[in-house]
Protein backbone atom coordinates (compact mmCIF):
# COMPACT_ATOMS: atom_id res chain seq x y z
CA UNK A 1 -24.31 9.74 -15.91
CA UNK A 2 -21.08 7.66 -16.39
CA UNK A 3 -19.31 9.64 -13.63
CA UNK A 4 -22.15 9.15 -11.17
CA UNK A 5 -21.84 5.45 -11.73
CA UNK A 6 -18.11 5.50 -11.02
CA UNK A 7 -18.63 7.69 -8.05
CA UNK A 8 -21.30 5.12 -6.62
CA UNK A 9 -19.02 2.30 -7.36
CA UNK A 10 -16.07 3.99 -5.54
CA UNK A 11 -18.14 4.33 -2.32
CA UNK A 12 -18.95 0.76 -2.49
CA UNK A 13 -15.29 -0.07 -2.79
CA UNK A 14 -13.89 2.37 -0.21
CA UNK A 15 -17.18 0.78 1.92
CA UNK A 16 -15.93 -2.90 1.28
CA UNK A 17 -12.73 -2.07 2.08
CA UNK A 18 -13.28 -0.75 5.69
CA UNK A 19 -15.58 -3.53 6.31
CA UNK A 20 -12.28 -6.21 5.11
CA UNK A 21 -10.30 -4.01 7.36
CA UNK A 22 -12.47 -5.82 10.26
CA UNK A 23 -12.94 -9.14 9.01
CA UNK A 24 -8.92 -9.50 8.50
CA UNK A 25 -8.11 -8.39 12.18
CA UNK A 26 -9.34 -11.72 13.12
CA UNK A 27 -7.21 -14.84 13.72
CA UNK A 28 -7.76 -16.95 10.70
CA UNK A 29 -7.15 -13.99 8.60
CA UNK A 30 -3.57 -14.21 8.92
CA UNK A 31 -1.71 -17.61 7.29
CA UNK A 32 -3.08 -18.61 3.70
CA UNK A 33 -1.04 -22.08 3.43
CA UNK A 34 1.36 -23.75 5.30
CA UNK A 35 3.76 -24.78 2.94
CA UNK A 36 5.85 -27.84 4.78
CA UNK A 37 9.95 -28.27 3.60
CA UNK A 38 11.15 -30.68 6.56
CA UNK A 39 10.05 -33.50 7.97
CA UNK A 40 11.05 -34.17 11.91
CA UNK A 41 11.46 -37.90 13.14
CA UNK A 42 7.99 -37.97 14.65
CA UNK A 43 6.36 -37.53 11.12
CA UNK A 44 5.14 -33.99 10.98
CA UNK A 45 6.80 -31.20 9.08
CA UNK A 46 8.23 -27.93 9.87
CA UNK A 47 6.60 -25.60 7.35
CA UNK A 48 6.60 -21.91 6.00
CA UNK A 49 3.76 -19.64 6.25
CA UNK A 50 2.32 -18.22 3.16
CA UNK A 51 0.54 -15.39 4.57
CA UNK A 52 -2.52 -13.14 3.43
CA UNK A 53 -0.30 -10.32 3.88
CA UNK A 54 1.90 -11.39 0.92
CA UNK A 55 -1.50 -11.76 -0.62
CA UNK A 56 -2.82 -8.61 -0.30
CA UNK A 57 0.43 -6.69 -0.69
CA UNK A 58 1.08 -8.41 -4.22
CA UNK A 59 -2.60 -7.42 -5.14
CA UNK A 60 -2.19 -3.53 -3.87
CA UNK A 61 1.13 -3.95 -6.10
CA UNK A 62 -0.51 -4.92 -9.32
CA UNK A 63 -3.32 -2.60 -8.76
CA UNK A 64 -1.25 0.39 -8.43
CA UNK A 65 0.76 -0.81 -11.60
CA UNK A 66 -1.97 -1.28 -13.64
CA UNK A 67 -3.62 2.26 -12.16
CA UNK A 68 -0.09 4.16 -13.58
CA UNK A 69 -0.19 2.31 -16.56
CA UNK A 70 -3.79 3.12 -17.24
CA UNK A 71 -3.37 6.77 -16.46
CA UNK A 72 0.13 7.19 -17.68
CA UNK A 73 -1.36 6.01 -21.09
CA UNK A 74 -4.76 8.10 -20.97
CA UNK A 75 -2.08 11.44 -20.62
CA UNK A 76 0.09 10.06 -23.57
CA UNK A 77 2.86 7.90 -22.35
CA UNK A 78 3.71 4.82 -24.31
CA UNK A 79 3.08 1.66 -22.99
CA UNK A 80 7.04 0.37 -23.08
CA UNK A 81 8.09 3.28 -21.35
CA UNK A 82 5.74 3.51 -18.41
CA UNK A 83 6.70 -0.26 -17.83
CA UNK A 84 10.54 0.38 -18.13
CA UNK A 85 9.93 3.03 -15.61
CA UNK A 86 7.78 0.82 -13.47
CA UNK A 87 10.46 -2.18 -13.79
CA UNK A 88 13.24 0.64 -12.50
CA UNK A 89 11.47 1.82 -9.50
CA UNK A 90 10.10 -0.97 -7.93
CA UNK A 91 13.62 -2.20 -8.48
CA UNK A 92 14.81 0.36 -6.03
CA UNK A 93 11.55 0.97 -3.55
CA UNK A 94 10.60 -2.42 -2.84
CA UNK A 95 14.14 -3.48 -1.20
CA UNK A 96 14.18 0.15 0.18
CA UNK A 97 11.02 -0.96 2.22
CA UNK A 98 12.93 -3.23 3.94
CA UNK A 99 16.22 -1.03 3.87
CA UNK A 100 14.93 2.20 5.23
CA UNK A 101 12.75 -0.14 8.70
CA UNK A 102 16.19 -1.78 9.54
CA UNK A 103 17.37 1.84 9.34
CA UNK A 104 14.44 3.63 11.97
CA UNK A 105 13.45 0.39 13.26
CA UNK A 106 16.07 -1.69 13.94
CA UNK A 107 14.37 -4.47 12.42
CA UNK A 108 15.62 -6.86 9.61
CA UNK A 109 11.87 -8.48 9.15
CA UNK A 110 10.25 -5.08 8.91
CA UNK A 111 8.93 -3.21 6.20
CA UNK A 112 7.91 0.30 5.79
CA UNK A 113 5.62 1.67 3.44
CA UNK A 114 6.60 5.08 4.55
CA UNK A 115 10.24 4.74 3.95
CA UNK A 116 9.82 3.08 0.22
CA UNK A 117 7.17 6.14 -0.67
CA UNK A 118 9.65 8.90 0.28
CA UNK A 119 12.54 6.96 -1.61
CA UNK A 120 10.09 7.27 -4.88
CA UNK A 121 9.07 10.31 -3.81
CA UNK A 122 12.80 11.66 -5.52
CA UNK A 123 13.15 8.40 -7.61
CA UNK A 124 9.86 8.92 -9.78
CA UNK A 125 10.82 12.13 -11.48
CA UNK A 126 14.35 11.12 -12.25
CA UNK A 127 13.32 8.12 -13.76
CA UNK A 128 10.50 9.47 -15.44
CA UNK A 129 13.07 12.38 -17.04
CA UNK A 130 15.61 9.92 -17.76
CA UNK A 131 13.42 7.66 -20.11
CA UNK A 132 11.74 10.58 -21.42
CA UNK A 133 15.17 11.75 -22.82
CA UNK A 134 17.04 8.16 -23.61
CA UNK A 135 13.84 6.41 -24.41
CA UNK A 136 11.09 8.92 -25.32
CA UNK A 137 7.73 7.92 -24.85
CA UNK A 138 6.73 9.94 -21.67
CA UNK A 139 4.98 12.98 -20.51
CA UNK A 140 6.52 15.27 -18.49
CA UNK A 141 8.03 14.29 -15.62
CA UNK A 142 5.18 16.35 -13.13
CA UNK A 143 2.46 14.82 -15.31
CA UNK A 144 4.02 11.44 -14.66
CA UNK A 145 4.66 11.90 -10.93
CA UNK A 146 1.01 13.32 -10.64
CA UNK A 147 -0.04 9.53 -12.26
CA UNK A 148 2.10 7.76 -9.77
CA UNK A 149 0.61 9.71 -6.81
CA UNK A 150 -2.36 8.27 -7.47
CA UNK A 151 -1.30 4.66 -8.41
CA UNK A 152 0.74 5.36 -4.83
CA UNK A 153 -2.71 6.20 -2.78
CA UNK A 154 -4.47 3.33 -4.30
CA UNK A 155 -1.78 0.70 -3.79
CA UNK A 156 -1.11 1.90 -0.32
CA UNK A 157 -4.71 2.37 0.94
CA UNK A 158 -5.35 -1.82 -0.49
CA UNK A 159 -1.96 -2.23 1.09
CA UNK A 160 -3.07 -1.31 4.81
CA UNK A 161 -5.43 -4.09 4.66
CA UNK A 162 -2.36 -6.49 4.68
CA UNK A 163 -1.49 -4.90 7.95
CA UNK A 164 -5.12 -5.72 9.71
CA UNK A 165 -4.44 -9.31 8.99
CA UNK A 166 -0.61 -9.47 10.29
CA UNK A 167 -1.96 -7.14 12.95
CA UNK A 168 0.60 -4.30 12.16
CA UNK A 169 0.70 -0.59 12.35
CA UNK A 170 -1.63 -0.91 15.17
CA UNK A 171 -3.49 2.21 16.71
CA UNK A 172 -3.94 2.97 20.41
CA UNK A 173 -5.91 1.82 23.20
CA UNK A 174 -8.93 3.55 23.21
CA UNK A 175 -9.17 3.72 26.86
CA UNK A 176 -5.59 6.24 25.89
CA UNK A 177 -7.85 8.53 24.26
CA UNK A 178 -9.40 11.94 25.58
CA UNK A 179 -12.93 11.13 26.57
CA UNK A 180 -14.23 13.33 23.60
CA UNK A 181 -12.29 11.23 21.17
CA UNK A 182 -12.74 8.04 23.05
CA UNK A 183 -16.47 8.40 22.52
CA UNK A 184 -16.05 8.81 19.13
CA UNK A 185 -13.46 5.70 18.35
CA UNK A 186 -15.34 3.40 20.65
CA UNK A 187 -17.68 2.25 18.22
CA UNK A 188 -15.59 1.85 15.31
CA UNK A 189 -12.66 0.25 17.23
CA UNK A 190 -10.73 -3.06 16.25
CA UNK A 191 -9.82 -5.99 17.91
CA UNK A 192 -7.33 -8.69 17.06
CA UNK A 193 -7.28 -11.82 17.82
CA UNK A 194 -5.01 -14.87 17.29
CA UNK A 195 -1.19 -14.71 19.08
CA UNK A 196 0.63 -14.72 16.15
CA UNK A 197 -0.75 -11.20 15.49
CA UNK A 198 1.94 -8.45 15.91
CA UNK A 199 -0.57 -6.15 18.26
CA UNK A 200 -0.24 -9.25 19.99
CA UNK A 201 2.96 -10.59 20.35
CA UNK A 202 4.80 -7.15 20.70
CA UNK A 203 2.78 -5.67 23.05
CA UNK A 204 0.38 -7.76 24.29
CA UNK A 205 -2.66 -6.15 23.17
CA UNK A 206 -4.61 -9.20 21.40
CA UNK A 207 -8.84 -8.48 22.16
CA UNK A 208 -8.56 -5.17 23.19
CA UNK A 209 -10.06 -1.95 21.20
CA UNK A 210 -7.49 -0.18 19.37
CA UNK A 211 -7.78 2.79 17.07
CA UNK A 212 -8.31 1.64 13.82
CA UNK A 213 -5.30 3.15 12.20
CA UNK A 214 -5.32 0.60 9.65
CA UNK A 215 -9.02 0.92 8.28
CA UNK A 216 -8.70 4.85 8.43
CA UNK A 217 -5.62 4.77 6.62
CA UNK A 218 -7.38 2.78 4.15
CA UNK A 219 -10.52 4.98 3.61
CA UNK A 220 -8.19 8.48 3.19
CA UNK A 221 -6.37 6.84 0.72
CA UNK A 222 -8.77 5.58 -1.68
CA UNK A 223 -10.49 8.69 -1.50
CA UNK A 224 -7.18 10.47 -1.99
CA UNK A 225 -6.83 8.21 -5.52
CA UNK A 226 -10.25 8.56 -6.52
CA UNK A 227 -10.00 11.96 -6.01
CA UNK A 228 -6.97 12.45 -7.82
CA UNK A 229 -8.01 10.36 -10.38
CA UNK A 230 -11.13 12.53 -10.80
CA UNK A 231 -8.60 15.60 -11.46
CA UNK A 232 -6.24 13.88 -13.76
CA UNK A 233 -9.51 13.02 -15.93
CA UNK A 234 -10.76 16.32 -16.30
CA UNK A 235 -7.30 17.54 -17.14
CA UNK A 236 -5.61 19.28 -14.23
CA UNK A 237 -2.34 18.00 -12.81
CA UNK A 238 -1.84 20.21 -9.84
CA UNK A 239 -5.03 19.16 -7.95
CA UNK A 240 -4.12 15.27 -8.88
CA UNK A 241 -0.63 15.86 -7.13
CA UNK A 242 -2.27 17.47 -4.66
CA UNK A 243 -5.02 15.13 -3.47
CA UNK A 244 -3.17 11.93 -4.32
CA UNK A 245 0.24 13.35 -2.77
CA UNK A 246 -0.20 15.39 -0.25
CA UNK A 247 -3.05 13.70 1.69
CA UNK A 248 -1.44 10.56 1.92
CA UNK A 249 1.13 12.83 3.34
CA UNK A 250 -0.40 14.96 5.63
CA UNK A 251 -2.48 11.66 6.87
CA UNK A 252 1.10 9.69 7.78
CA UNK A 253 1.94 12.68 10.12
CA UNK A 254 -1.14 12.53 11.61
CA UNK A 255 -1.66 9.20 11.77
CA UNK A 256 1.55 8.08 13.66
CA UNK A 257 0.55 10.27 17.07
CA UNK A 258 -2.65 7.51 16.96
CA UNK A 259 0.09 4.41 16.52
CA UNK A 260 1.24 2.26 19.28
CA UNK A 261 3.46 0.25 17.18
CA UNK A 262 7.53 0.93 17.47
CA UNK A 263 8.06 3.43 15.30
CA UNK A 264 11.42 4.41 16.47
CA UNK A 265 12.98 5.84 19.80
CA UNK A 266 12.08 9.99 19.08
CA UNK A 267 8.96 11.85 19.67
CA UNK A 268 8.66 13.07 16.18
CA UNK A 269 9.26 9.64 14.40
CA UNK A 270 11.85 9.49 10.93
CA UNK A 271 8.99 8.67 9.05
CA UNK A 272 6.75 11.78 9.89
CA UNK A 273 9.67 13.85 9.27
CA UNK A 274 10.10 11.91 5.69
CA UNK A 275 6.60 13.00 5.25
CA UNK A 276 7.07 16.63 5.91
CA UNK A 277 10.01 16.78 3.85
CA UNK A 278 7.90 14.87 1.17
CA UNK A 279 4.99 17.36 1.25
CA UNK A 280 7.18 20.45 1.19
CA UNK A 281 8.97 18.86 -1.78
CA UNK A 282 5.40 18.50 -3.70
CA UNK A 283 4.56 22.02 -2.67
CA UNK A 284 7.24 23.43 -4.23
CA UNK A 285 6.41 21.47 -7.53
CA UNK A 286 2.89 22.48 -7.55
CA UNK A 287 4.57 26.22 -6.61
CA UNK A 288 7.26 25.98 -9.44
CA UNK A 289 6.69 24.01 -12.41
CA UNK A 290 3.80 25.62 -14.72
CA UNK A 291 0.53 24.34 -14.70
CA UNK A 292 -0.01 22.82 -18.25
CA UNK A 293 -3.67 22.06 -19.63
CA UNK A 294 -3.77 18.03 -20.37
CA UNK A 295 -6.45 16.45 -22.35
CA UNK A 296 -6.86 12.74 -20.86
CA UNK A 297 -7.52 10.11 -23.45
CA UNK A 298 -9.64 7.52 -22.03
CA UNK A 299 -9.67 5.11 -24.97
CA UNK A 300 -5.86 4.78 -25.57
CA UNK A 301 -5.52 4.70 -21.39
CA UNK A 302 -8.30 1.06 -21.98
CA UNK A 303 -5.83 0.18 -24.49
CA UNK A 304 -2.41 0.09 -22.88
CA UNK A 305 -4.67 -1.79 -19.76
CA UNK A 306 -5.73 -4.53 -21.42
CA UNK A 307 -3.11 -5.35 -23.56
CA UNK A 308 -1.13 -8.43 -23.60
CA UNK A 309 2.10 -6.82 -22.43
CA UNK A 310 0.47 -5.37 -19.35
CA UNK A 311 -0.88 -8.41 -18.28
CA UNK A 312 2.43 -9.85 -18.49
CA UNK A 313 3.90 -7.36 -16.38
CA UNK A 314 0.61 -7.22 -13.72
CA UNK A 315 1.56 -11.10 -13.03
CA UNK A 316 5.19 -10.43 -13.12
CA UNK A 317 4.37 -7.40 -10.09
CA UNK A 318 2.00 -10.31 -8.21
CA UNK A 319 4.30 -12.98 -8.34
CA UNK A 320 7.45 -11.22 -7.27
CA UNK A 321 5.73 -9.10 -4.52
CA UNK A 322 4.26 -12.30 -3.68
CA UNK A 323 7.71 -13.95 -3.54
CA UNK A 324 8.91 -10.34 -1.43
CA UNK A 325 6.38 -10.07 1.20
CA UNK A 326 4.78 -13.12 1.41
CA UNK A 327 6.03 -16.02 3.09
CA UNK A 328 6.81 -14.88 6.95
CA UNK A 329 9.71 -14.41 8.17
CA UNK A 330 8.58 -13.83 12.49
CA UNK A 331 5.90 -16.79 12.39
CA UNK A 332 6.35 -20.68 11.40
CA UNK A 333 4.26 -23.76 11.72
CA UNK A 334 4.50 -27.73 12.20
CA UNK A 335 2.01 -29.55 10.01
CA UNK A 336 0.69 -33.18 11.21
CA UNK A 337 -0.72 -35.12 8.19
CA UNK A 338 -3.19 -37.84 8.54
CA UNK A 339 -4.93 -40.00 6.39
CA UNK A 340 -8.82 -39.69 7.14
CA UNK A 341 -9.77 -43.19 7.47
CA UNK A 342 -13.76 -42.83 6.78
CA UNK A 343 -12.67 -41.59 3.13
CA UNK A 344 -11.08 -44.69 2.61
């Protein structure tokens, strides 16, 4: 029975979350606060935008922490280690987000999921060996990677609702489309609206119907982490590697021929390719390593989530991402403050 109710409460999320993919395409959707740090000489202030893309990206942060922490713990790990581990990769991957879209992109004020996953892709295992041997407190290094997979799919698939309300990694006209498919996208296609989006201001394609790249990306993968999740539950590691790392794989290759976002000057883009090379590279894991049986420990997996230290780190991950990805770097604002004279 307990299963059935997480099940049904997984399609409500996954259902919520195409429905936010929508709601966040439009223009309000994009700047939380206006946070003002000069004033000109005619009295307003030039400000910095706090945006709901920091917002969301620091929440898909701490909810992929607190996912690896909750399985890494339910397959043995101890809670110190999983966060020392956690503490060393983001280290690396979030500034490689920014490193490895200057790199393809040519773009200082870009950042690229893609690039950071493939990065941890070789980072996670090391890592995970590393404080296994120095530290102790870890499961094997597969187990672990299998754990991150699916703290990977969850993050990201939250994470591409950040880019519905800066309007980035934006699909294809729909008109592009082969009349079979444009049949089939026309009634779940997105708009955005507001100038300051990026479908917008790059290439001018504010109000029209665009493949929703974004809100697909988001249901494949939360059903890739539930899925995996599912597997790592009942005990088998492969399948959780499999679900939670190659579909989010396999749907980045696929999913850039529906982009019309710069994604680099070749055919094929870097990114795609990273993704091959990152799905042959968890092929020949799940060919290579033995399959070991796992017993999952729900209780202890409860225990490292809500303790103390965890929560500590969670707001650690929001606030930092927050700091990261948050305030804008391509938009600003000027504030006029008034006094309202009937409150007087």
């Amino acid at each position: 029975m307990t299963i059935w109710v997480l099940r049904g409460a997984a399609v409500t999320v996954l259902a919520a979350m195409w429905w936010l993919s929508r709601v966040l395409a439009q223009a309000r959707w994009q700047v939380a606060a206006c946070i003002p740090v000069r004033q000109d000489a005619d009295g307003s202030w030039q400000a910095v935008n706090l945006t709901w893309y920091g917002i969301v990206s620091a929440v898909a942060y701490s909810l992929a922490v607190a996912a690896l922490v909750f399985l890494g713990a339910g397959l043995g790990a101890a809670l110190g280690s999983l966060l020392a581990m956690v503490a060393a990769v983001l280290a690396v991957c979030m500034p490689a987000s920014r490193l490895v879209a200057a790199w393809v992109e040519g773009k200082s004020a870009t950042l690229t999921v893609g690039g950071a996953v493939f990065v941890a892709l070789w980072l996670v295992p090391v890592v995970a060996w590393g404080v296994r041997q120095y530290w102790g407190g870890l499961p094997p290094w597969p187990q672990v990677l299998a754990a991150s997979a699916v703290a990977y799919a969850l993050g990201e698939g939250v994470g591409r609702l950040a880019c519905c309300s800066f309007g980035c990694c934006y699909g294809r006209r729909v008109e592009e489309l082969p009349a079979p498919w444009r049949r089939l996208a026309t009634p779940l296609a997105v708009r955005f609206w507001g100038a300051t989006k990026k479908a917008a201001y790059a290439s001018g394609l504010e109000g029209v119907a665009l493949v929703p790249v974004q809100g697909m990306a988001t249901v494949v993968h939360g059903l890739a982490a539930w899925m995996g999740a599912e597997a790592l539950a009942a005990g088998d590691v492969d399948l959780a590697l499999a679900w939670a790392g190659i579909v989010p794989l396999a749907w980045r290759v696929v999913s850039e021929f529906l982009r019309a976002d710069f994604r680099g000057n070749a055919r094929f883009s870097a990114y795609q390719w990273m993704a091959v090379v990152g799905m042959v590279w968890i092929g020949g894991i799940l060919g290579l390593v033995p399959a070991t049986e796992i017993r999952f420990d729900g209780s202890a997996a409860l225990g490292a989530l809500s303790h103390p230290g965890t929560l500590l780190a969670l707001l650690g991950v929001f606030v930092v991402s927050l700091a990261y990805t948050g305030i804008s770097r391509v938009t600003a604002a000027c504030v006029h403050l008034r006094v309202r004279p009937e409150r007087i």
